[in-house]
Protein backbone atom coordinates (compact mmCIF):
# COMPACT_ATOMS: atom_id res chain seq x y z
CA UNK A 1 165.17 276.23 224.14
CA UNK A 2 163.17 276.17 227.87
CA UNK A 3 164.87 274.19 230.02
CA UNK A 4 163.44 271.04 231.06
CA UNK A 5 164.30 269.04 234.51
CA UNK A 6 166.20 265.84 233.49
CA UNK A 7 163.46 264.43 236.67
CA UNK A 8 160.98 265.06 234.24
CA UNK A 9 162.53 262.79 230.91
CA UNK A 10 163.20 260.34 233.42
CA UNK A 11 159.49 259.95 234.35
CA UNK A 12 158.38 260.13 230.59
CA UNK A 13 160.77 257.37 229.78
CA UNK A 14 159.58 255.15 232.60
CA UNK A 15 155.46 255.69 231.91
CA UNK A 16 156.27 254.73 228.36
CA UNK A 17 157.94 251.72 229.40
CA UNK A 18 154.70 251.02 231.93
CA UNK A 19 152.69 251.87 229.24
CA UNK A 20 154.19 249.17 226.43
CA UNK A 21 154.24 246.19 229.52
CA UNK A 22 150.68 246.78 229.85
CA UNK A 23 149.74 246.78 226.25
CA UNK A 24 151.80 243.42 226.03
CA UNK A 25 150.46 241.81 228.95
CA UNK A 26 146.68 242.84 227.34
CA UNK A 27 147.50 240.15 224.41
CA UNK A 28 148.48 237.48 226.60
CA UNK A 29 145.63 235.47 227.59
CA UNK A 30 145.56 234.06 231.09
CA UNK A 31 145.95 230.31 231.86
CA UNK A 32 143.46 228.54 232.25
CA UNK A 33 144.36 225.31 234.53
CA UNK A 34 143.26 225.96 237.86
CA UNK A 35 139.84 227.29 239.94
CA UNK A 36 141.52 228.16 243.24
CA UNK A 37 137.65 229.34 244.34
CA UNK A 38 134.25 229.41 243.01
CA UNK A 39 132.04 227.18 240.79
CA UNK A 40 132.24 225.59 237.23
CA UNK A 41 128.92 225.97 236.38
CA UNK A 42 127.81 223.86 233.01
CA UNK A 43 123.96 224.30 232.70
CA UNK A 44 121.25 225.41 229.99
CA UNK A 45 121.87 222.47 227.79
CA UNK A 46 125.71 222.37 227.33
CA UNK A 47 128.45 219.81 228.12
CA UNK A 48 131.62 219.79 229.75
CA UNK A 49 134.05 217.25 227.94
CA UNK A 50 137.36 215.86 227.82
CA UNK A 51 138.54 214.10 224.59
CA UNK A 52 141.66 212.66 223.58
CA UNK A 53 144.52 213.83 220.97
CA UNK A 54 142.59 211.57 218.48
CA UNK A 55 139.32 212.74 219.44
CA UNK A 56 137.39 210.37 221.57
CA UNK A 57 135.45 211.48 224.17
CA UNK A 58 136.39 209.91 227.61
CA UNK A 59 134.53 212.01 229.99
CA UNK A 60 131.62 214.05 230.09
CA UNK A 61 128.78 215.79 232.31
CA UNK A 62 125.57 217.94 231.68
CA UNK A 63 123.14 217.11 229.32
CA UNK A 64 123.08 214.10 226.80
CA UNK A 65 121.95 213.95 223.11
CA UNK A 66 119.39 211.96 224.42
CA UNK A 67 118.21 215.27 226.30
CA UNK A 68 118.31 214.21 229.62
CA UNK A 69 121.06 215.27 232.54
CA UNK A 70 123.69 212.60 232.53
CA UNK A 71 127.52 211.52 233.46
CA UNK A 72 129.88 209.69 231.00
CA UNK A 73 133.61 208.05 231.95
CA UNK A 74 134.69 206.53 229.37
CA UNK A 75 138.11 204.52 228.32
CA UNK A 76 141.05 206.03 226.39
CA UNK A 77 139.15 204.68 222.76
CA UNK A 78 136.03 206.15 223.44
CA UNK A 79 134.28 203.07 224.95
CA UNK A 80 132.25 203.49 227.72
CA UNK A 81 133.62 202.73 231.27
CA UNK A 82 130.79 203.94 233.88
CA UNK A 83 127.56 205.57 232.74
CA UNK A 84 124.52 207.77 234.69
CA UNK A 85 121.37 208.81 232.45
CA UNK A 86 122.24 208.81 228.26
CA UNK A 87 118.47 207.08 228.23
CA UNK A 88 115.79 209.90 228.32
CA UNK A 89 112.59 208.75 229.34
CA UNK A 90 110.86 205.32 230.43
CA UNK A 91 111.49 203.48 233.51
CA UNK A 92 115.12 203.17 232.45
CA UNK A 93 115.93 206.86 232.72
CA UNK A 94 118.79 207.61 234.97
CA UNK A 95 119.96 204.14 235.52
CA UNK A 96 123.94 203.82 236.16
CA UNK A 97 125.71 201.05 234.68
CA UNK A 98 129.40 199.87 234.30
CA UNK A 99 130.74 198.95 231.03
CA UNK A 100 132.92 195.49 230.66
CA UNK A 101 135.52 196.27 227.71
CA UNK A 102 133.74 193.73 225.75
CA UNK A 103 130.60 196.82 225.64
CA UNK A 104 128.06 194.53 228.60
CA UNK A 105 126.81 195.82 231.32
CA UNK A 106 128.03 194.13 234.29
CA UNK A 107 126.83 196.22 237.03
CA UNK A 108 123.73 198.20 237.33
CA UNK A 109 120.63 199.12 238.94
CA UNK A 110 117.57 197.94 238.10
CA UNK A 111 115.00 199.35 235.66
CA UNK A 112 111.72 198.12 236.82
CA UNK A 113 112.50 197.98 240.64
CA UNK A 114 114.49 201.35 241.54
CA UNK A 115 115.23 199.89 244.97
CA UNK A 116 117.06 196.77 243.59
CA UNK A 117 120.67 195.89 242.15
CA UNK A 118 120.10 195.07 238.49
CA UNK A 119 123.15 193.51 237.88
CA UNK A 120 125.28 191.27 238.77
CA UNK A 121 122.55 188.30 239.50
CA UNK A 122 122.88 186.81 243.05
CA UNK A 123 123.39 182.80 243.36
CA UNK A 124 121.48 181.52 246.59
CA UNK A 125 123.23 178.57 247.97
CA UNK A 126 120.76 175.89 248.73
CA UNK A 127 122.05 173.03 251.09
CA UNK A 128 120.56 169.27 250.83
CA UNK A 129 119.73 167.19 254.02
CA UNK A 130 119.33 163.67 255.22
CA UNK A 131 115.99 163.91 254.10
CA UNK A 132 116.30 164.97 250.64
CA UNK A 133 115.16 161.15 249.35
CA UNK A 134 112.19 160.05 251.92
CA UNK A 135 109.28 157.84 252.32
CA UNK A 136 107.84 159.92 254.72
CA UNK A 137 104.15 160.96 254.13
CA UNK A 138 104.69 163.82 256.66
CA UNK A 139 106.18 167.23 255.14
CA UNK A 140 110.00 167.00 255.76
CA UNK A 141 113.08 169.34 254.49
CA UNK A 142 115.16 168.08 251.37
CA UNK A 143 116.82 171.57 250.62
CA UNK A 144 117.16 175.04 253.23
CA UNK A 145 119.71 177.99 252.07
CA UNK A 146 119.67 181.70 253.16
CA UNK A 147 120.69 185.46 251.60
CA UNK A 148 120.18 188.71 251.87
CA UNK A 149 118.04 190.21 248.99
CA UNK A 150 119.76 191.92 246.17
CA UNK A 151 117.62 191.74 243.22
CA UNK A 152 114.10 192.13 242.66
CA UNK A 153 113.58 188.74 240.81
CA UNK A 154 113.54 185.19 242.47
CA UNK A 155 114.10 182.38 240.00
CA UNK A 156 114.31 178.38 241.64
CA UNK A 157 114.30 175.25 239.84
CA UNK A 158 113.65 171.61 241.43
CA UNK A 159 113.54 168.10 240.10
CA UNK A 160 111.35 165.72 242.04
CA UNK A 161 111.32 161.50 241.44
CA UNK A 162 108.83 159.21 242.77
CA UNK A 163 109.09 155.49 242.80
CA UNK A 164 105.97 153.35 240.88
CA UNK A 165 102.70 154.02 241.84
CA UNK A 166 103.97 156.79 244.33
CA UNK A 167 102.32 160.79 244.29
CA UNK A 168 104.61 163.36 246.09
CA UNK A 169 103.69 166.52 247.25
CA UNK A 170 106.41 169.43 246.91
CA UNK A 171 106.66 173.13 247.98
CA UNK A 172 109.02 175.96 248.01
CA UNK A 173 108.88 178.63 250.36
CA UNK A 174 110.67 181.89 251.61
CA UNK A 175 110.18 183.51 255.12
CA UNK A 176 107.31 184.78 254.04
CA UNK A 177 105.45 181.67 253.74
CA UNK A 178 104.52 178.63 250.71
CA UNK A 179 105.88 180.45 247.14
CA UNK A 180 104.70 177.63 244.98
CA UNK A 181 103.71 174.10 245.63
CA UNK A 182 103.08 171.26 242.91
CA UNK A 183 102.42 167.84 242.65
CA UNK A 184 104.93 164.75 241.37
CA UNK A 185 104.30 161.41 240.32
CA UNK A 186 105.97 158.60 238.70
CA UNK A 187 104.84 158.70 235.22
CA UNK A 188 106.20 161.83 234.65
CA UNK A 189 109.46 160.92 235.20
CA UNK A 190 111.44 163.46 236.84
CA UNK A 191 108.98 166.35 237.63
CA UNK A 192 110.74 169.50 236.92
CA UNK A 193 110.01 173.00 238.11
CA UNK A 194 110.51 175.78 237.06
CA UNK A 195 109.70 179.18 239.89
CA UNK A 196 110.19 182.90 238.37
CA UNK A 197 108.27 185.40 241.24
CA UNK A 198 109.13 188.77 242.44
CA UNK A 199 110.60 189.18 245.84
CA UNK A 200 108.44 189.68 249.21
CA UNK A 201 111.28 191.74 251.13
CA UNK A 202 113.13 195.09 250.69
CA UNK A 203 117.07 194.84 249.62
CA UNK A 204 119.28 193.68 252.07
CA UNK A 205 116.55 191.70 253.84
CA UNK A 206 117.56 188.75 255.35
CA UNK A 207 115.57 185.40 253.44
CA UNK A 208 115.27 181.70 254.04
CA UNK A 209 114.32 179.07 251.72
CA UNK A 210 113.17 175.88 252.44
CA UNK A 211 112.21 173.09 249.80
CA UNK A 212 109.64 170.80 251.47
CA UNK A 213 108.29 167.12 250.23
CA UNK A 214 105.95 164.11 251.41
CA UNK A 215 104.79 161.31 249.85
CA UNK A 216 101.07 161.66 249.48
CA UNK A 217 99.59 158.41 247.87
CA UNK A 218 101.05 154.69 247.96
CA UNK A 219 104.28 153.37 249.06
CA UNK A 220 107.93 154.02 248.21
CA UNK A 221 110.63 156.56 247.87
CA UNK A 222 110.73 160.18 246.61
CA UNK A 223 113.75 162.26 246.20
CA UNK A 224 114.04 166.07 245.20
CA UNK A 225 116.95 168.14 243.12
CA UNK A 226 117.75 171.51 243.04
CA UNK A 227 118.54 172.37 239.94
CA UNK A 228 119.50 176.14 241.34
CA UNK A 229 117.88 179.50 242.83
CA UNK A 230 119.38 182.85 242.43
CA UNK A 231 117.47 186.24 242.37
CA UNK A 232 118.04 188.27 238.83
CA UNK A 233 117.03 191.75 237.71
CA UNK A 234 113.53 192.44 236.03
CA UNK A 235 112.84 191.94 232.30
CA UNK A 236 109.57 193.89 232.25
CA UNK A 237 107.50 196.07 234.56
CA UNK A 238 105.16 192.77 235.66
CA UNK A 239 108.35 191.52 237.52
CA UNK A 240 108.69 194.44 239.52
CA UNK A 241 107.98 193.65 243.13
CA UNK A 242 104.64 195.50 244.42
CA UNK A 243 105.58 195.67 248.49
């Protein structure tokens, strides 16, 4: 029998060995819980999502069943939380809105007016003076208030009283100049008003408001109400501001 170095077993035995922790560690697969560097890249039509145990989906990013590129967080029954895009096409497209639990939208951008809040709506305090019941037959302030534009939609109403046989003349304006002006008069009763418009300024502009009254024909008193302004998001594209 040739005589073999014992050096030589030893190195057989320990290849072998080598040999049967690689072919383990080949059927192990790798974890997969960390990117230490690089890019996840999700593109060409597919999603990345997260869903629970029971299978709702609570987040997700790429593109939507609606086909266009979008971004869904969502709460731990599938309900959505905080939304951008899932509404393909239209003016609407790409809109981000957050979800109440109740399934509203109570915060969003506008559709019509992509350089407005949609929602919430903004209340405009309006603040009555001494003149806000006159006899005067020169134009004096009943109501002044002031904001800074958030939404693309102004909405005012006013109620306006004259005494018998008295005509009043009433107007609402903005920095900007007269919005609307209209005429009151005792047989109507109270004259109410009603004032939807788009806004004249860009978001964030500072605005004053001014309600302004006079008696025009025969003697007595007049007095004016605000019933309210606040500025709102658009229902249509005619709402839209055009400047």
């Amino acid at each position: 029998m040739a005589n073999i170095p014992r050096d030589i077993l030893d190195r057989i035995r320990s290849l072998e060995r080598q040999v049967r922790q690689l072919s383990g560690r080949a059927h192990i697969r790798p974890a997969l819980d960390e990117v230490l560097a690089g890019d996840v890249v999700v593109g060409e039509g597919g999603q990345f999502i997260v869903r629970t145990p029971g299978g709702a989906r609570t987040f997700g990013v790429g593109q939507t069943n609606q086909g266009d590129w979008g971004v869904t967080l969502a709460r731990e029954d599938g309900s959505s939380a905080l939304t951008v895009g899932d509404d393909a096409g239209g003016s609407e497209a790409q809109m981000i809105r957050m979800w109440s639990r109740g399934g509203e939208v109570i915060v969003m951008d506008d559709a019509y007016a992509p350089g407005f809040l949609g929602r919430p709506s903004m209340p405009i305090p309006m603040q009555p003076t001494a003149t806000q019941t006159t006899t005067s037959t020169a134009t004096t302030t009943a109501w002044m208030g002031s904001s800074r534009l958030m939404n693309a939609v102004l909405w005012a109403g006013f109620e306006t009283w004259c005494a018998p046989g008295v005509t009043a003349d009433v107007e609402f304006s903005d920095s900007d100049g007269i919005i609307e002006s209209w005429t009151a008069t005792n047989s109507d009763g109270w004259t109410t008003r009603e004032i939807t418009v788009p806004v004249r300024r860009k978001f964030m502009d500072h605005v004053n408001y001014r309600l302004r009254h006079s008696v025009r024909s025969g003697t007595g008193t007049i007095m004016t109400n605000c019933l309210g302004v606040y500025t709102r998001n658009t229902f249509t594209s005619t709402e839209a501001p055009t400047t």
